[in-house]
Protein backbone atom coordinates (compact mmCIF):
# COMPACT_ATOMS: atom_id res chain seq x y z
CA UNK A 1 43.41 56.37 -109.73
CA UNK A 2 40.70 57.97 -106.87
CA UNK A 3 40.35 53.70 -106.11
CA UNK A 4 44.44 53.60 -105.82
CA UNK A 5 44.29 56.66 -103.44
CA UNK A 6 41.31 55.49 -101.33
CA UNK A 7 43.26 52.39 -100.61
CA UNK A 8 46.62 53.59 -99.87
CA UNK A 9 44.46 56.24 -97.50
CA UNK A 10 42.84 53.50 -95.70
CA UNK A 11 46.59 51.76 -95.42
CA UNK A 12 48.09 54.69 -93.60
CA UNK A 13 45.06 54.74 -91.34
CA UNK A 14 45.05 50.98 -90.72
CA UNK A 15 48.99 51.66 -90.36
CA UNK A 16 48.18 54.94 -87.72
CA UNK A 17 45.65 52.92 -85.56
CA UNK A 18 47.69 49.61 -84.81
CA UNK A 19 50.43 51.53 -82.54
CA UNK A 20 47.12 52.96 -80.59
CA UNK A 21 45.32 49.97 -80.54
CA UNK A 22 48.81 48.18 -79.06
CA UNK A 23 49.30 50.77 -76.48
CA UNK A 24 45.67 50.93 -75.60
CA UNK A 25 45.65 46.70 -75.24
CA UNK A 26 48.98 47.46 -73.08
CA UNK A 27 47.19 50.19 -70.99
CA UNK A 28 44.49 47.82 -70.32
CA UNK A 29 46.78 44.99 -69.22
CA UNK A 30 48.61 47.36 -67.01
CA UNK A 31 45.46 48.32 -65.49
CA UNK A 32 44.33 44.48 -65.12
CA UNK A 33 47.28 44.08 -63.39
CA UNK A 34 47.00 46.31 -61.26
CA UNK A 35 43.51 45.96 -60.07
CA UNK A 36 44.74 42.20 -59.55
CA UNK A 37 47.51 42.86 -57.19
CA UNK A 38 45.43 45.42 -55.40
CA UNK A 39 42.52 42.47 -54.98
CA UNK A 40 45.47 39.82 -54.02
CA UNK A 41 46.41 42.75 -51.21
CA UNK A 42 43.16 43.10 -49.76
CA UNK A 43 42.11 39.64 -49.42
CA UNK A 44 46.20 39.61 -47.57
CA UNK A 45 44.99 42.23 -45.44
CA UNK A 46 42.05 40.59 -44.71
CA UNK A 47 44.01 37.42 -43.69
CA UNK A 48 45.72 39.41 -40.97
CA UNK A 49 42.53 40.31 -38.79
CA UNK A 50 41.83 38.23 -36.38
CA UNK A 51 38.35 37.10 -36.10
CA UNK A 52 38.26 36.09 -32.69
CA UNK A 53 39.17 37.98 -29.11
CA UNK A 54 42.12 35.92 -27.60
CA UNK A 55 43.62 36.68 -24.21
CA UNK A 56 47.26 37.37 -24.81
CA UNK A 57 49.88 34.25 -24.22
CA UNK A 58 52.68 36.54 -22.77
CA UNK A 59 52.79 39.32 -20.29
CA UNK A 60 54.47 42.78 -21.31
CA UNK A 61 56.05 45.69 -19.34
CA UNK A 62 52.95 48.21 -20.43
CA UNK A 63 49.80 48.36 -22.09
CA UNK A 64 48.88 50.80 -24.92
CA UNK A 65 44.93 50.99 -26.15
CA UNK A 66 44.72 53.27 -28.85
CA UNK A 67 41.05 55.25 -28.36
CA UNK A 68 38.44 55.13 -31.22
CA UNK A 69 36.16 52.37 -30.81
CA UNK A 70 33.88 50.83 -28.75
CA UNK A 71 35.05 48.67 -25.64
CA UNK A 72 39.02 49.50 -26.26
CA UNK A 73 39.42 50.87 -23.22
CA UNK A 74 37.86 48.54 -21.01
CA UNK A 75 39.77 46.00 -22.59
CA UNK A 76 42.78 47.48 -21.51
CA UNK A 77 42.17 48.32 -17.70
CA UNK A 78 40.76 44.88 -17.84
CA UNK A 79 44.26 43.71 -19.01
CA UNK A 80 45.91 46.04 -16.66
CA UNK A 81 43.67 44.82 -13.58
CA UNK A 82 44.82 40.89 -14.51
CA UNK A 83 48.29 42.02 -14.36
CA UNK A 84 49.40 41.88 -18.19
CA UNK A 85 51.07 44.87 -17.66
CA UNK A 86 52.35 47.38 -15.08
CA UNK A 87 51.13 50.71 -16.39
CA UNK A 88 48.59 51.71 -19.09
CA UNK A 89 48.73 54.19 -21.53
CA UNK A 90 45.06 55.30 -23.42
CA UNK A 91 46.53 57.14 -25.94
CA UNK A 92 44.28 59.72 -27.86
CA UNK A 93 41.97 60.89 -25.43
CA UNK A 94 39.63 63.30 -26.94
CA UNK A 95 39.68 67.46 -25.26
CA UNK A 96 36.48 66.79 -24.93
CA UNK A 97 36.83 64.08 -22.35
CA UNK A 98 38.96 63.26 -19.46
CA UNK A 99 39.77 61.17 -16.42
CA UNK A 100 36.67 61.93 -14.85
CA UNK A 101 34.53 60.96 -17.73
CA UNK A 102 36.52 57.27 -18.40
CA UNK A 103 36.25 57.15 -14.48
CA UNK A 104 32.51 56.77 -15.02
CA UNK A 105 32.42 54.69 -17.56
CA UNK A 106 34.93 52.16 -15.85
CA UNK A 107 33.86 53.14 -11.87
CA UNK A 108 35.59 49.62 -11.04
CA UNK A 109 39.22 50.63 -12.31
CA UNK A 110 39.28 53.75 -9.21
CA UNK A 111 42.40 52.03 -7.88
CA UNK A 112 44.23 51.38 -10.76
CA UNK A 113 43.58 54.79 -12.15
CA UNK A 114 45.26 56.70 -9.41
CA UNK A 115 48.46 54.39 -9.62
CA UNK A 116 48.68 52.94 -13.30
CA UNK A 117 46.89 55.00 -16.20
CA UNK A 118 48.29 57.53 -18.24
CA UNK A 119 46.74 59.41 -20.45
CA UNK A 120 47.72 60.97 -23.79
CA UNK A 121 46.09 63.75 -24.99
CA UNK A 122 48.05 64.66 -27.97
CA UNK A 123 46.99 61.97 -30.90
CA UNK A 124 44.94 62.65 -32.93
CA UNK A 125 45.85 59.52 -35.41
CA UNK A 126 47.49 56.16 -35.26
CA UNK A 127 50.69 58.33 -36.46
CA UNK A 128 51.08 60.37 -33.70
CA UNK A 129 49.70 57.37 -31.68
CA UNK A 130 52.76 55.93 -32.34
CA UNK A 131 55.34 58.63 -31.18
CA UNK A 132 53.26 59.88 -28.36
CA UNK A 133 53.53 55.87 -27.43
CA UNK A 134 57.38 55.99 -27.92
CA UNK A 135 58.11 58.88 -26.01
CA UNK A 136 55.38 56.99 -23.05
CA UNK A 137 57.57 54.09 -23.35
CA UNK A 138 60.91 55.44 -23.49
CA UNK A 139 59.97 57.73 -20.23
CA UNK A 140 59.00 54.75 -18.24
CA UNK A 141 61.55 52.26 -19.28
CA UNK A 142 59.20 50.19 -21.45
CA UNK A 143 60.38 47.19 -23.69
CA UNK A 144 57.27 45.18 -23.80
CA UNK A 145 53.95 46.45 -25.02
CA UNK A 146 50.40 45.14 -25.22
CA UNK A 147 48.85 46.98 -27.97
CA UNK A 148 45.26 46.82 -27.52
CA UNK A 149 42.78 48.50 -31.07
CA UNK A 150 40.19 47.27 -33.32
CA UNK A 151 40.58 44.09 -35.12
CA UNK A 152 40.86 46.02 -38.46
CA UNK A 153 42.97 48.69 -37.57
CA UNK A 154 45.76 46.25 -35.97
CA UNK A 155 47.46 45.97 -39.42
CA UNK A 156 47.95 49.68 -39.38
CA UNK A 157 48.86 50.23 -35.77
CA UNK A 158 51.44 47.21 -35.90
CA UNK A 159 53.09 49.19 -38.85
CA UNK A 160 52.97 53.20 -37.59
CA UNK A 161 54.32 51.69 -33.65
CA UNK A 162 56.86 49.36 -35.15
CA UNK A 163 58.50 51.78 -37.21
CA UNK A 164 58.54 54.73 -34.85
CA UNK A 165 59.84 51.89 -32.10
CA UNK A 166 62.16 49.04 -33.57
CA UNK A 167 63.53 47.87 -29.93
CA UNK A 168 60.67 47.64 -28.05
CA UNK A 169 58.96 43.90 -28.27
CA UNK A 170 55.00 44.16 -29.05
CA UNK A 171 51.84 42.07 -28.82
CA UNK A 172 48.92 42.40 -30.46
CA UNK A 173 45.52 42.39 -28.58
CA UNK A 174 42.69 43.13 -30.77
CA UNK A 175 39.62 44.41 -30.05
CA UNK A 176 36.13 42.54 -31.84
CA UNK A 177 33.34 45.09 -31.87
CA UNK A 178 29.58 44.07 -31.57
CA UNK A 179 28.95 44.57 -34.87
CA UNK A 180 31.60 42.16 -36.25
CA UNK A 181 30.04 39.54 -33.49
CA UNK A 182 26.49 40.03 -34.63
CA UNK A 183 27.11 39.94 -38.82
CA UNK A 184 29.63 38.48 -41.37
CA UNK A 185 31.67 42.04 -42.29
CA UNK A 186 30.96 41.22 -46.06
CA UNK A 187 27.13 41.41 -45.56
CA UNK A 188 27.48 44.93 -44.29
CA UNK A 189 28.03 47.83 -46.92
CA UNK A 190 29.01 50.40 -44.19
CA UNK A 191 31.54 47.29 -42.75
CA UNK A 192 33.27 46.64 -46.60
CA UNK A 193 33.45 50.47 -46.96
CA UNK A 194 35.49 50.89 -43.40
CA UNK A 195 37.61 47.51 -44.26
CA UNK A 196 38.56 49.10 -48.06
CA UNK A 197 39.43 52.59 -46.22
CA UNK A 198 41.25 50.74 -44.05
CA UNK A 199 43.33 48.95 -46.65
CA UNK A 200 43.95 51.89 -48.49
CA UNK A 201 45.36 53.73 -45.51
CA UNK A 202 47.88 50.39 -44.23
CA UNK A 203 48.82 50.77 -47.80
CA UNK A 204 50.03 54.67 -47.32
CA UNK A 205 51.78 53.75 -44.11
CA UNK A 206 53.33 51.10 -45.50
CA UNK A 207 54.66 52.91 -48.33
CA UNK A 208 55.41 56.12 -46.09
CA UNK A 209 57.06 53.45 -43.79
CA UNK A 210 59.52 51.96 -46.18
CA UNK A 211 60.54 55.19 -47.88
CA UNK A 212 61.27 56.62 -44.46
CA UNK A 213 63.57 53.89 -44.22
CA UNK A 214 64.92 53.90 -47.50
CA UNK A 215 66.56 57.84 -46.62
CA UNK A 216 67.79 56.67 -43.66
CA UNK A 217 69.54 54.14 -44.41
CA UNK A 218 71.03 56.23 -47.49
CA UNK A 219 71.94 59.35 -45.39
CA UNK A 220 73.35 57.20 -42.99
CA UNK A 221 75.74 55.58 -45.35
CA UNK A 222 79.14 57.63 -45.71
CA UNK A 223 80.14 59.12 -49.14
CA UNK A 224 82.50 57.66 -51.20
CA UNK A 225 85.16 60.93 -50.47
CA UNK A 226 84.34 59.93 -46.80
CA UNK A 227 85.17 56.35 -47.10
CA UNK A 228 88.06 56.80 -49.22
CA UNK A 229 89.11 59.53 -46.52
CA UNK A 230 88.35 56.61 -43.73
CA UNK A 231 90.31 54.16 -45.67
CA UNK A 232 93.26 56.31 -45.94
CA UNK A 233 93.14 57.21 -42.85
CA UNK A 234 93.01 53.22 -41.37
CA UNK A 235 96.48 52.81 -43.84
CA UNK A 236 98.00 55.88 -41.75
């Protein structure tokens, strides 16, 4: 009889552990999957920065450098000086710094400062890079931009300024630091770490991105009282 027990005991636990060991072999799937499609993103991500500095094919009504890293800005006024553009906007300028301070570190670009550059202090991140770039464009009359940032953060900016402007035309100008030029970016720790965080943040704006559009596009359609309304209305 204690034998008969014992084995309809170890049944019922046999019977109690194969749900958990299905959900735990579906958890770990799930995850699998995940970590997959996150992999299959980066190395998409990856695809889209451009390894090489390329002069753009097309000139544009205005030139946008977004500030942050290293010879952005010089890129731009050099842009700006071979007539790629009418009017420059550095967008992001730090409190700490100002006209006089870019002024010596581009002494050359005098002329074209006092007729051409604008800046923007008011970003603080590719965001509000974007709408303080919108409301620069929309001022001026702008339909064509040259949008001139790091190779890796390109993705990201393309995203955040086509979003907040749909009807303005823009080309892409990244920027190749030193450190890209001297190295392979997957034999630097510090470089994988920057190109991950990067990911991660396209990601967001992506996501933010599409769900912005997602509620207007439903707020903007009518109701169904409001079309049946309209329709009645049209048979009147």
């Amino acid at each position: 009889m204690d034998k008969q027990r014992l084995e309809e005991a170890n049944s019922d636990d046999d019977f109690a552990r194969k749900p958990r060991r299905r959900w735990w072999r579906l958890l770990m799937r799930a995850m699998l999957v995940v970590i997959a499609l996150y992999a299959a993103g980066f190395v998409w991500f990856l695809a889209q920065i451009r390894p090489d500095e390329e002069r753009p094919t097309v000139r544009a009504d205005g030139i946008v450098v977004l500030t942050g890293g290293s010879s952005r800005v010089s890129d731009a006024v050099e842009l700006l000086a071979n007539g790629y553009g009418r009017r420059l906007l550095i967008s992001g300028v730090e409190r700490t710094n100002g006209i006089a301070e870019i002024s010596r570190t581009l002494p050359d670009s005098s002329p074209l400062r006092n007729c051409c550059i604008d800046l923007d202090w008011s970003a603080v991140n590719t965001r509000s890079n974007a709408s303080e770039t919108r409301r620069w464009a929309r001022d001026r009359g702008l339909r064509s931009l040259i949008i001139v940032t790091s190779n890796y953060h390109m993705p990201r900016a393309l995203v955040e300024l086509s979003h907040a402007m749909p009807d303005v035309t823009l080309v892409a100008y990244p920027v190749i630091g030193d450190k890209w030029r001297d190295e392979p970016w997957w034999s630097s720790g510090a470089a994988v770490r920057l190109l991950w965080s990067e990911y991660m943040k396209y990601l967001a704006a992506n996501v933010r991105v599409h769900v912005d559009r997602f509620v207007k596009t439903r707020d903007a359609e009518p109701a169904p009282k409001e079309q049946q309304e309209s329709a009645n209305a049209a048979r009147n």
